[in-house]
N, C-alpha and C. Protein backbone atom coordinates (compact mmCIF):
# COMPACT_ATOMS: atom_id res chain seq x y z
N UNK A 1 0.85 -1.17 0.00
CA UNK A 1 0.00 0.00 0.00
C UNK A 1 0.90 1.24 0.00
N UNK A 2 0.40 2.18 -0.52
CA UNK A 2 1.48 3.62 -0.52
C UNK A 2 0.98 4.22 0.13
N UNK A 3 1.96 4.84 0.89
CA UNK A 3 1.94 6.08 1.83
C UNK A 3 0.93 6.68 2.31
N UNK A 4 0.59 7.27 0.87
CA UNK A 4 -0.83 8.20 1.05
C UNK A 4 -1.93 7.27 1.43
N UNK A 5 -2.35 6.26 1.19
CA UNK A 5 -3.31 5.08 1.42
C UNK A 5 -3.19 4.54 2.71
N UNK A 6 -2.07 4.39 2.96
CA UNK A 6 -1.99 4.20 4.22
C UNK A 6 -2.07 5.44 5.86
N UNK A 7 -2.35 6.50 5.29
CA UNK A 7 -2.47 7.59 6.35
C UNK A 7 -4.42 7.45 6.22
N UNK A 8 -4.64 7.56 4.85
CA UNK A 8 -6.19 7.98 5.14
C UNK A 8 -6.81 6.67 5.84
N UNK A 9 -6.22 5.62 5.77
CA UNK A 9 -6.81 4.07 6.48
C UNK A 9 -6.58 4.26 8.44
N UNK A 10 -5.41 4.76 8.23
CA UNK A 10 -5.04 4.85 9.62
C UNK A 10 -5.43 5.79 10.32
N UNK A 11 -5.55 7.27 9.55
CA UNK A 11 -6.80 8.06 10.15
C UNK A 11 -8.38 7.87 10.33
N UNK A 12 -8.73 7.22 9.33
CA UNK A 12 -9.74 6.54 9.85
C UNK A 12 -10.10 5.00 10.85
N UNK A 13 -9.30 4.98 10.63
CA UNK A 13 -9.32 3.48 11.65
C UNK A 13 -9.29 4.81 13.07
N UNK A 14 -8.49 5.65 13.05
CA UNK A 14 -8.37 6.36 14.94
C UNK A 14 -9.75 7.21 15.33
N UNK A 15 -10.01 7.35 13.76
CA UNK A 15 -11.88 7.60 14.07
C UNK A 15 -12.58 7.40 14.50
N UNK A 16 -12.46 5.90 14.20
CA UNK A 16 -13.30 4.78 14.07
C UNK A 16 -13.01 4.47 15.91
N UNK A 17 -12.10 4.40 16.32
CA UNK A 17 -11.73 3.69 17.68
C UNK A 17 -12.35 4.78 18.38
N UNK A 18 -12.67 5.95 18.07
CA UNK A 18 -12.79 7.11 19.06
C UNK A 18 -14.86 6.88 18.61
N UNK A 19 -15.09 6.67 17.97
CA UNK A 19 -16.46 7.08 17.75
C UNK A 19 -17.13 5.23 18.02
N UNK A 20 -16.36 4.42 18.45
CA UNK A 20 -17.04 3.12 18.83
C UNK A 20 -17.45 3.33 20.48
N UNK A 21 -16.46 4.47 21.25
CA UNK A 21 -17.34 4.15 22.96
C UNK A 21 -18.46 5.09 22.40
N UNK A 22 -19.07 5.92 21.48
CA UNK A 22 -20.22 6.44 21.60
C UNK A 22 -21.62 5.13 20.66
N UNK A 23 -20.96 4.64 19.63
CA UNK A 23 -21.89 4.07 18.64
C UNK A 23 -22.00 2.51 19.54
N UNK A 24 -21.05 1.92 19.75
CA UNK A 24 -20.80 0.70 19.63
C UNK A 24 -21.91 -0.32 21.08
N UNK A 25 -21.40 0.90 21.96
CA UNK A 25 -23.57 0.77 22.98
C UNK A 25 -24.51 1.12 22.62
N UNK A 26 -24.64 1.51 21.34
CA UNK A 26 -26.31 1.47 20.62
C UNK A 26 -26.51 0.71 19.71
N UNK A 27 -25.54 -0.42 19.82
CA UNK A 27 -25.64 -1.53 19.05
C UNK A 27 -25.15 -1.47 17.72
N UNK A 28 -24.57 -0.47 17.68
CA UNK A 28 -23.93 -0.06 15.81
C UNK A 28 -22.61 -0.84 16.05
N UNK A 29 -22.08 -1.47 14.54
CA UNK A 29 -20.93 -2.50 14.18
C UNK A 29 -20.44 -1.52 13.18
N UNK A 30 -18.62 -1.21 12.97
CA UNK A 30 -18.60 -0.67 12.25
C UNK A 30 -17.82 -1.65 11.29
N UNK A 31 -18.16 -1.46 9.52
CA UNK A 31 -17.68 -1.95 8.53
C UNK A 31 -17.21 -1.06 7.75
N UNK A 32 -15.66 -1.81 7.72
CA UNK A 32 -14.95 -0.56 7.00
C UNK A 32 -14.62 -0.78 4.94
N UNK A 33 -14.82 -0.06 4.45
CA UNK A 33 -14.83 -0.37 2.74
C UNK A 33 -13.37 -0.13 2.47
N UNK A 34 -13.55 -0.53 1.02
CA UNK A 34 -12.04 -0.65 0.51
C UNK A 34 -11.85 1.06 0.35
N UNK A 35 -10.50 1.34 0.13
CA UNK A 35 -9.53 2.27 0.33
C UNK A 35 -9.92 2.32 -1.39
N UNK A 36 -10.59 4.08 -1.85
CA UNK A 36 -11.02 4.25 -2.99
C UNK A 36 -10.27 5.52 -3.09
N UNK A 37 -9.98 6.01 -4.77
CA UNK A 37 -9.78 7.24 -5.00
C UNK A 37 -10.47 8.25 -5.57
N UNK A 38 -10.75 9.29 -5.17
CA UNK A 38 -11.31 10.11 -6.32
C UNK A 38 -10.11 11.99 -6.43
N UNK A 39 -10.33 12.66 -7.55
CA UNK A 39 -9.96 13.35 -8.09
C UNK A 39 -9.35 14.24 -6.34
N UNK A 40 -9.79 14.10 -5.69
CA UNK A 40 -9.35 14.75 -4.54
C UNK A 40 -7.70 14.05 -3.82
N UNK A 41 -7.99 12.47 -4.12
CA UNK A 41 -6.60 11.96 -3.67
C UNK A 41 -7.33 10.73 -2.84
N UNK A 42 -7.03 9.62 -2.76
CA UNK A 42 -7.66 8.45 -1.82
C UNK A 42 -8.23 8.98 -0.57
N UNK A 43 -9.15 8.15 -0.47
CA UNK A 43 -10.00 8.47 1.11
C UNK A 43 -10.42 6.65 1.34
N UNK A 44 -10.78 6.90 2.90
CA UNK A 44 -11.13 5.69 3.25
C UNK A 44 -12.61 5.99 3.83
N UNK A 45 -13.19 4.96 3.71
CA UNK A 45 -14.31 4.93 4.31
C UNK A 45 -15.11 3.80 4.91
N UNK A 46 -15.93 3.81 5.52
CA UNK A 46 -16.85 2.10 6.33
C UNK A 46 -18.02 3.11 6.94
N UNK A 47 -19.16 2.35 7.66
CA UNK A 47 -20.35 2.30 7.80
C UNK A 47 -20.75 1.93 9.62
N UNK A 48 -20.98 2.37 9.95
CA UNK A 48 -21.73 1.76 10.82
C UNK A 48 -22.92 1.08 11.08
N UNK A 49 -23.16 -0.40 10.80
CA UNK A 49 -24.51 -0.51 10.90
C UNK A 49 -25.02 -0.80 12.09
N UNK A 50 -26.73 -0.64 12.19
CA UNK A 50 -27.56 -1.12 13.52
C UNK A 50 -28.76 -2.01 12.41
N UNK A 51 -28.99 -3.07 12.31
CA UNK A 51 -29.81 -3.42 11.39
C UNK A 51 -30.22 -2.85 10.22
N UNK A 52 -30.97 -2.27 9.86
CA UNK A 52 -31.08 -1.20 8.53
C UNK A 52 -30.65 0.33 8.21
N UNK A 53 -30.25 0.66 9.74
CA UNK A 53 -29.43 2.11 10.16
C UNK A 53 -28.29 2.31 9.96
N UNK A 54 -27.73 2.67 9.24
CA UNK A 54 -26.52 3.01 8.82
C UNK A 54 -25.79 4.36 9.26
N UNK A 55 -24.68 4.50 9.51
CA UNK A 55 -24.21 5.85 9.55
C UNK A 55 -23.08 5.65 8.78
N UNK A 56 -22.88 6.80 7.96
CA UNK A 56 -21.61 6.46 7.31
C UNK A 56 -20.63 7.54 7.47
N UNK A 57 -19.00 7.40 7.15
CA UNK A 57 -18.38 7.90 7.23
C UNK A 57 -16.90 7.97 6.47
N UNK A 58 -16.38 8.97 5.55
CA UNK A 58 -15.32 9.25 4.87
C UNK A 58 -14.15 9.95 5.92
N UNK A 59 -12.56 9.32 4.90
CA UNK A 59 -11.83 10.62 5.86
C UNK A 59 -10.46 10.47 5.02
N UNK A 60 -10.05 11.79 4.71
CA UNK A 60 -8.78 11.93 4.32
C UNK A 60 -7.96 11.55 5.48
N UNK A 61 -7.62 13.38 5.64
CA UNK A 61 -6.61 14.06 6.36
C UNK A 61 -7.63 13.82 8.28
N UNK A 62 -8.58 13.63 8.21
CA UNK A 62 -9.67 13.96 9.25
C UNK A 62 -11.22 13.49 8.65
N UNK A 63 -12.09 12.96 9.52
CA UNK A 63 -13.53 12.67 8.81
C UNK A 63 -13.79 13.31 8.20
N UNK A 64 -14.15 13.76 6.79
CA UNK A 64 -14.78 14.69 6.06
C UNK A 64 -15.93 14.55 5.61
N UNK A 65 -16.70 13.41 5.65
CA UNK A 65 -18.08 13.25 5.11
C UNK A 65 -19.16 12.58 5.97
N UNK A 66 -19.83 12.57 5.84
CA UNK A 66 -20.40 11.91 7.03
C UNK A 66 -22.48 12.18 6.69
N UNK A 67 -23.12 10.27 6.76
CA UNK A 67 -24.45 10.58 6.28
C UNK A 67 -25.43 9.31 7.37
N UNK A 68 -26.64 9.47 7.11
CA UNK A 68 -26.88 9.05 7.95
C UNK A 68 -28.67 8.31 7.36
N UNK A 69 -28.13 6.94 7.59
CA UNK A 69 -29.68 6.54 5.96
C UNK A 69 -30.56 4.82 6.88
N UNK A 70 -31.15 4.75 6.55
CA UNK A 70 -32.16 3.98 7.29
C UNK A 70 -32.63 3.42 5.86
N UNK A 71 -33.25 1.95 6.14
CA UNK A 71 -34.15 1.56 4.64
C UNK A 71 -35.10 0.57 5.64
N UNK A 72 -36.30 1.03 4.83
CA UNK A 72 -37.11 0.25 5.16
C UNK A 72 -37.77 -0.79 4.29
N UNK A 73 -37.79 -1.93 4.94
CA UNK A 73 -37.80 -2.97 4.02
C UNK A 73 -39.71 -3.52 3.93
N UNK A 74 -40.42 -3.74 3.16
CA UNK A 74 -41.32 -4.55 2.91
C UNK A 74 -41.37 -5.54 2.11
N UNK A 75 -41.29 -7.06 2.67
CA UNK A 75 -41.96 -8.40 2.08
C UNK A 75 -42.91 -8.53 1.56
N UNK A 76 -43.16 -8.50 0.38
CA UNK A 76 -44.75 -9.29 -0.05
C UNK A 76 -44.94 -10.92 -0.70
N UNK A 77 -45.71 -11.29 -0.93
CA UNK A 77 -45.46 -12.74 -1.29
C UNK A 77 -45.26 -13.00 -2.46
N UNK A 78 -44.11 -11.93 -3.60
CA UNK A 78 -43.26 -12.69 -4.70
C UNK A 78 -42.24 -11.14 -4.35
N UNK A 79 -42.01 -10.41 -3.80
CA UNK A 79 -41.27 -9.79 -3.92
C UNK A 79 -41.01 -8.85 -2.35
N UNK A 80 -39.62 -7.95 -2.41
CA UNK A 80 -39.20 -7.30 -1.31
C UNK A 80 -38.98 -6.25 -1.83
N UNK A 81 -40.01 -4.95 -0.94
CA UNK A 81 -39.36 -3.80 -1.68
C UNK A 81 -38.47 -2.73 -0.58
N UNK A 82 -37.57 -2.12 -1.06
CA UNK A 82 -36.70 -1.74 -0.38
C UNK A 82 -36.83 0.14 -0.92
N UNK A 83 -37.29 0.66 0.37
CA UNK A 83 -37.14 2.20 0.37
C UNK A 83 -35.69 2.66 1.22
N UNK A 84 -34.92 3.61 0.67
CA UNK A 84 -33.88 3.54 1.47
C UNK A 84 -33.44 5.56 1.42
N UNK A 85 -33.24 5.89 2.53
CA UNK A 85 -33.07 7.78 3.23
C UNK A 85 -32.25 7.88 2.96
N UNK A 86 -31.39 9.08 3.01
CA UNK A 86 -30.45 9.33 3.15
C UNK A 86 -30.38 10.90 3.40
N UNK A 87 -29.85 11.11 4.79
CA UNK A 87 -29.59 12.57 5.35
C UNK A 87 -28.33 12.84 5.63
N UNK A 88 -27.96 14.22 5.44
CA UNK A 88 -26.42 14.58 5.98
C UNK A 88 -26.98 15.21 7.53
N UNK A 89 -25.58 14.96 8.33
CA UNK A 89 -25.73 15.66 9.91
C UNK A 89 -26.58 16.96 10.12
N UNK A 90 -26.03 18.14 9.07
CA UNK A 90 -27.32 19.11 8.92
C UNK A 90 -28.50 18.67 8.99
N UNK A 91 -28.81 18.02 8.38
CA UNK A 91 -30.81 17.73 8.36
C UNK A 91 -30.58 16.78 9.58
N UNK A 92 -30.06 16.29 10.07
CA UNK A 92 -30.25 15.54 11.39
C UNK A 92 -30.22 17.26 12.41
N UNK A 93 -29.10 17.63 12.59
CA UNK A 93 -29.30 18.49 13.61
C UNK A 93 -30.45 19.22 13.55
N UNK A 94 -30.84 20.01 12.37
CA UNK A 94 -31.78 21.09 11.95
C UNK A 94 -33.04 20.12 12.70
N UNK A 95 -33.28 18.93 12.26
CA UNK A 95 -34.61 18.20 12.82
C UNK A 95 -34.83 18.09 14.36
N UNK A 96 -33.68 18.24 14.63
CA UNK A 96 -33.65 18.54 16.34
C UNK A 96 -33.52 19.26 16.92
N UNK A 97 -33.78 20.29 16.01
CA UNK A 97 -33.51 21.58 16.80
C UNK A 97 -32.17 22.45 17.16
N UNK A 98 -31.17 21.97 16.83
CA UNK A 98 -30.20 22.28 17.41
C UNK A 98 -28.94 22.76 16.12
N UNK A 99 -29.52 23.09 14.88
CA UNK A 99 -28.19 23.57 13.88
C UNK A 99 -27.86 24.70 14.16
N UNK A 100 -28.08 25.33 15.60
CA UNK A 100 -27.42 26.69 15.87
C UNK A 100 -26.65 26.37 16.85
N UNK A 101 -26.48 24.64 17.24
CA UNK A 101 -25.89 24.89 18.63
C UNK A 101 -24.77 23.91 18.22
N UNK A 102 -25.19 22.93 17.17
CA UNK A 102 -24.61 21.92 16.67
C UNK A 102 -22.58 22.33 16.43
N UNK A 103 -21.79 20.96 16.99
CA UNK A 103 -20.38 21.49 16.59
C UNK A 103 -19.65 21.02 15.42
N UNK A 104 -20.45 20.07 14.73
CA UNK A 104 -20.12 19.49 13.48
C UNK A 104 -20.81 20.30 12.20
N UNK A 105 -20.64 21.09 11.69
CA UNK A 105 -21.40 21.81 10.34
C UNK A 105 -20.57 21.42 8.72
N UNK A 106 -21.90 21.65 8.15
CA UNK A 106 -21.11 21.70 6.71
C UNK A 106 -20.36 22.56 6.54
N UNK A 107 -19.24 22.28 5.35
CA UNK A 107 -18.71 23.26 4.82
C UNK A 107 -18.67 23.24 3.20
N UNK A 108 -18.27 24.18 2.33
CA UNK A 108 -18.08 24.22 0.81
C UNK A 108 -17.01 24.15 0.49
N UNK A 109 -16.06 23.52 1.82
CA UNK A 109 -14.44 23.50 1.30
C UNK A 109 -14.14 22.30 0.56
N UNK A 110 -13.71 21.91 -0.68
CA UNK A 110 -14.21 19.90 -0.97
C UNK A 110 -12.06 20.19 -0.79
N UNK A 111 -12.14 18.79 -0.37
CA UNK A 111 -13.24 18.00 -0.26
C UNK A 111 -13.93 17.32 1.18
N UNK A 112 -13.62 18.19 1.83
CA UNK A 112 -14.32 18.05 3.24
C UNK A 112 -15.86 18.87 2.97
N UNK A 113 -16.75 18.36 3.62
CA UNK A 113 -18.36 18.27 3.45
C UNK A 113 -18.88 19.11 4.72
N UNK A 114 -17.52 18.27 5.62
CA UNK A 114 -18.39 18.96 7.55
C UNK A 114 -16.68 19.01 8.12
N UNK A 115 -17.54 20.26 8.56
CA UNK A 115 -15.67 20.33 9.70
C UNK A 115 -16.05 20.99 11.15
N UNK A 116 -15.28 21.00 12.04
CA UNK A 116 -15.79 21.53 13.49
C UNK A 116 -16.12 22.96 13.61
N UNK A 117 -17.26 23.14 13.34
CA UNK A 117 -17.52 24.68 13.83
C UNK A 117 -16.89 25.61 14.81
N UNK A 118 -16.01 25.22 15.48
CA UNK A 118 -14.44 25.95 15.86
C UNK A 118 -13.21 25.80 15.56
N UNK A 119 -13.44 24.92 14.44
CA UNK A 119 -12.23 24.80 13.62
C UNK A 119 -11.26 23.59 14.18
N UNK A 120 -11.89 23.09 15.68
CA UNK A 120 -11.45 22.28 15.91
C UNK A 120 -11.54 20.69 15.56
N UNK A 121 -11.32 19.65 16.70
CA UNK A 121 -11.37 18.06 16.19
C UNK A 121 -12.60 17.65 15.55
N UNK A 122 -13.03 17.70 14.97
CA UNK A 122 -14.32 17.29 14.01
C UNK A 122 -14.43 15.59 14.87
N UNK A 123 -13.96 14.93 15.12
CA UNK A 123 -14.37 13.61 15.57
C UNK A 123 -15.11 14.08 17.02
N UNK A 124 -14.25 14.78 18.20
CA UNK A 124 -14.99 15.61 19.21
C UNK A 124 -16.47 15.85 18.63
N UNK A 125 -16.17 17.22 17.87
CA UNK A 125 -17.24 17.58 17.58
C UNK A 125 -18.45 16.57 17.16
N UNK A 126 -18.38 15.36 16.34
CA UNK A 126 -19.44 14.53 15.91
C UNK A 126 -20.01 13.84 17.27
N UNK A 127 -18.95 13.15 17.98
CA UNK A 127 -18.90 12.71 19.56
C UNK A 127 -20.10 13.77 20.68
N UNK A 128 -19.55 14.66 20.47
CA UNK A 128 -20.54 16.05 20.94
C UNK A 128 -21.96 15.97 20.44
N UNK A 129 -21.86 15.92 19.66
CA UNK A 129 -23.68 16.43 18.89
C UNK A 129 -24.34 14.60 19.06
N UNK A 130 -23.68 13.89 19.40
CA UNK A 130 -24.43 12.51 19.09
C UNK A 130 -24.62 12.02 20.71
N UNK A 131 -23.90 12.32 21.33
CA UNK A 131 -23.90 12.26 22.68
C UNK A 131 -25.14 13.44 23.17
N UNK A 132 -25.27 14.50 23.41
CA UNK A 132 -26.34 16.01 23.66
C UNK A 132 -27.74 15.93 22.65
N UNK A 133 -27.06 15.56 21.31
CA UNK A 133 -27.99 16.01 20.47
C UNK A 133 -29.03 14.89 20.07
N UNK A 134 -28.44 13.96 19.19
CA UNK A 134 -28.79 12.66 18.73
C UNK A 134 -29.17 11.64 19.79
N UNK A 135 -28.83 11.28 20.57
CA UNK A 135 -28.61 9.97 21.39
C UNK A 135 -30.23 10.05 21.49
N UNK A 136 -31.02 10.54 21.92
CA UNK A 136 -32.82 10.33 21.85
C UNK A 136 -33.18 9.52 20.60
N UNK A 137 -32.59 10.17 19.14
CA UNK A 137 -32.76 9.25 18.10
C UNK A 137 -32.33 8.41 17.61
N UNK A 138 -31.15 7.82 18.29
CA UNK A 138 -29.77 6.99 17.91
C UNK A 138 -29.43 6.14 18.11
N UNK A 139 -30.14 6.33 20.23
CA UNK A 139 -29.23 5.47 20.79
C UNK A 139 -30.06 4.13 20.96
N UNK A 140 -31.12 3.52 20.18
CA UNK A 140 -32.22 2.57 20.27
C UNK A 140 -32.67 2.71 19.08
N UNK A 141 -33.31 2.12 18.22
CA UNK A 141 -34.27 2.15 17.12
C UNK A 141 -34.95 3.09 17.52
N UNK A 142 -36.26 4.10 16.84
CA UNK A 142 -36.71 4.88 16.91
C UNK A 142 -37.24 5.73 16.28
N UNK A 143 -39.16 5.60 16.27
CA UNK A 143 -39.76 6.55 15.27
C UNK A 143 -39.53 7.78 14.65
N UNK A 144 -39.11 7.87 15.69
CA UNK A 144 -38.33 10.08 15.36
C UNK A 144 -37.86 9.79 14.45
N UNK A 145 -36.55 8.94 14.85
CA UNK A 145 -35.24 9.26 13.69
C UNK A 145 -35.90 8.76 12.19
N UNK A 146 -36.51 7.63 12.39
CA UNK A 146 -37.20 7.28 11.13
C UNK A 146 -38.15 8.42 10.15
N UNK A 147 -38.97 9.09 11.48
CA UNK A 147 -39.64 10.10 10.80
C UNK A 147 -38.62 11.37 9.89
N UNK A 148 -37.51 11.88 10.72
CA UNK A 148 -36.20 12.62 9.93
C UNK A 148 -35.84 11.67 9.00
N UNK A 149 -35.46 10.77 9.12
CA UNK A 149 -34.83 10.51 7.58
C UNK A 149 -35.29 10.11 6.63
N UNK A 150 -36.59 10.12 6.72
CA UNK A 150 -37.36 10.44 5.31
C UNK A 150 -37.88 11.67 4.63
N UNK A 151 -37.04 12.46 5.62
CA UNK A 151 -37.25 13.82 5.00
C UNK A 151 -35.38 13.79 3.54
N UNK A 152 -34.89 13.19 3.94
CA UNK A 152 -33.86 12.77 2.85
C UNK A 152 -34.03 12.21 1.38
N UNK A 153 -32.62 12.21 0.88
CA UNK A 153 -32.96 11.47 -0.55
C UNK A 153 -33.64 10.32 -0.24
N UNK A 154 -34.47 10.03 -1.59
CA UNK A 154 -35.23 8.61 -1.43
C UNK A 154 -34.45 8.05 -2.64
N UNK A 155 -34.33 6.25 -2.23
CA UNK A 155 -34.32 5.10 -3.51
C UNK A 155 -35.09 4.06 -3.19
N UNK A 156 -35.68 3.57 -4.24
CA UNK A 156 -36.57 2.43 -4.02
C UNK A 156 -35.89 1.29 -5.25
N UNK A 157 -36.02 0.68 -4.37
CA UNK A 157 -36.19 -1.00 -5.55
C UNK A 157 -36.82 -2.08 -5.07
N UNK A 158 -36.93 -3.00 -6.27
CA UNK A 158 -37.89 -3.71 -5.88
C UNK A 158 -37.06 -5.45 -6.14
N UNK A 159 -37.23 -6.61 -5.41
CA UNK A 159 -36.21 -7.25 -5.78
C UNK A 159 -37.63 -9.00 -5.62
């Protein structure tokens, strides 16, 4: 592996270790994806799942992306159809009230998406807002959060 591939893996892996004492007691597993490139320079990324709850997460230099998607599944008797959300931390905070207080915000810098609204540790900061902010919708399955993240992108298929 080269250099550069190997910092964005290893920065995210120290992510990852720092954001498992908050996820990893609400039953979220994290799965990490292969080491991809785009026009920005390799990033790494993996998922946290809780059954159909996902949180996901990118990171160069530091987490830079970060989404948050739920699918809901229906069986019928020849087929499964699959609706699936997808929200960034903004529309999570904004739904709770709190994108004025929130320490993780977007930004338009690419290729970072969200950075610490004091410029500081963005992993803190996510740790912060999920711990104060989120944990009502997070930390258990839960209608709320379901009800927010269908205010997100929608995909459907049918299988």
């Amino acid at each position: 592996m080269n250099p550069r591939r190997e910092t964005v893996a290893t920065k995210l892996a120290a992510a990852v270790s720092r954001l498992d004492t908050v996820l990893s007691p609400w039953g979220f597993s994290f799965v990490a994806d292969e080491i991809q490139s785009s026009h920005c320079g390799p990033f790494a990324s993996g998922h946290y799942d809780r059954d159909t709850t996902r949180i996901g997460i990118s990171c160069r230099d530091a987490i830079d992306n970060l989404y948050y998607e739920h699918t809901f599944v229906t069986r019928n008797a020849c087929s499964t159809e699959s609706e699936r959300f997808t929200i960034a931390h903004a529309t999570l905070m904004d739904a709770l009230g709190h994108s004025d207080e929130c320490r993780l915000i977007t930004t338009d810098d690419i290729p970072d998406a969200i950075v610490a609204r004091d410029g500081g540790d963005r992993v803190d900061a996510l740790i912060h807002d999920l711990n104060v902010f989120a944990s009502r919708v997070l930390s258990e399955p839960c209608d709320d959060f379901y009800t927010i993240v269908r205010r997100g992108h929608r995909s459907y298929s049918v299988a």
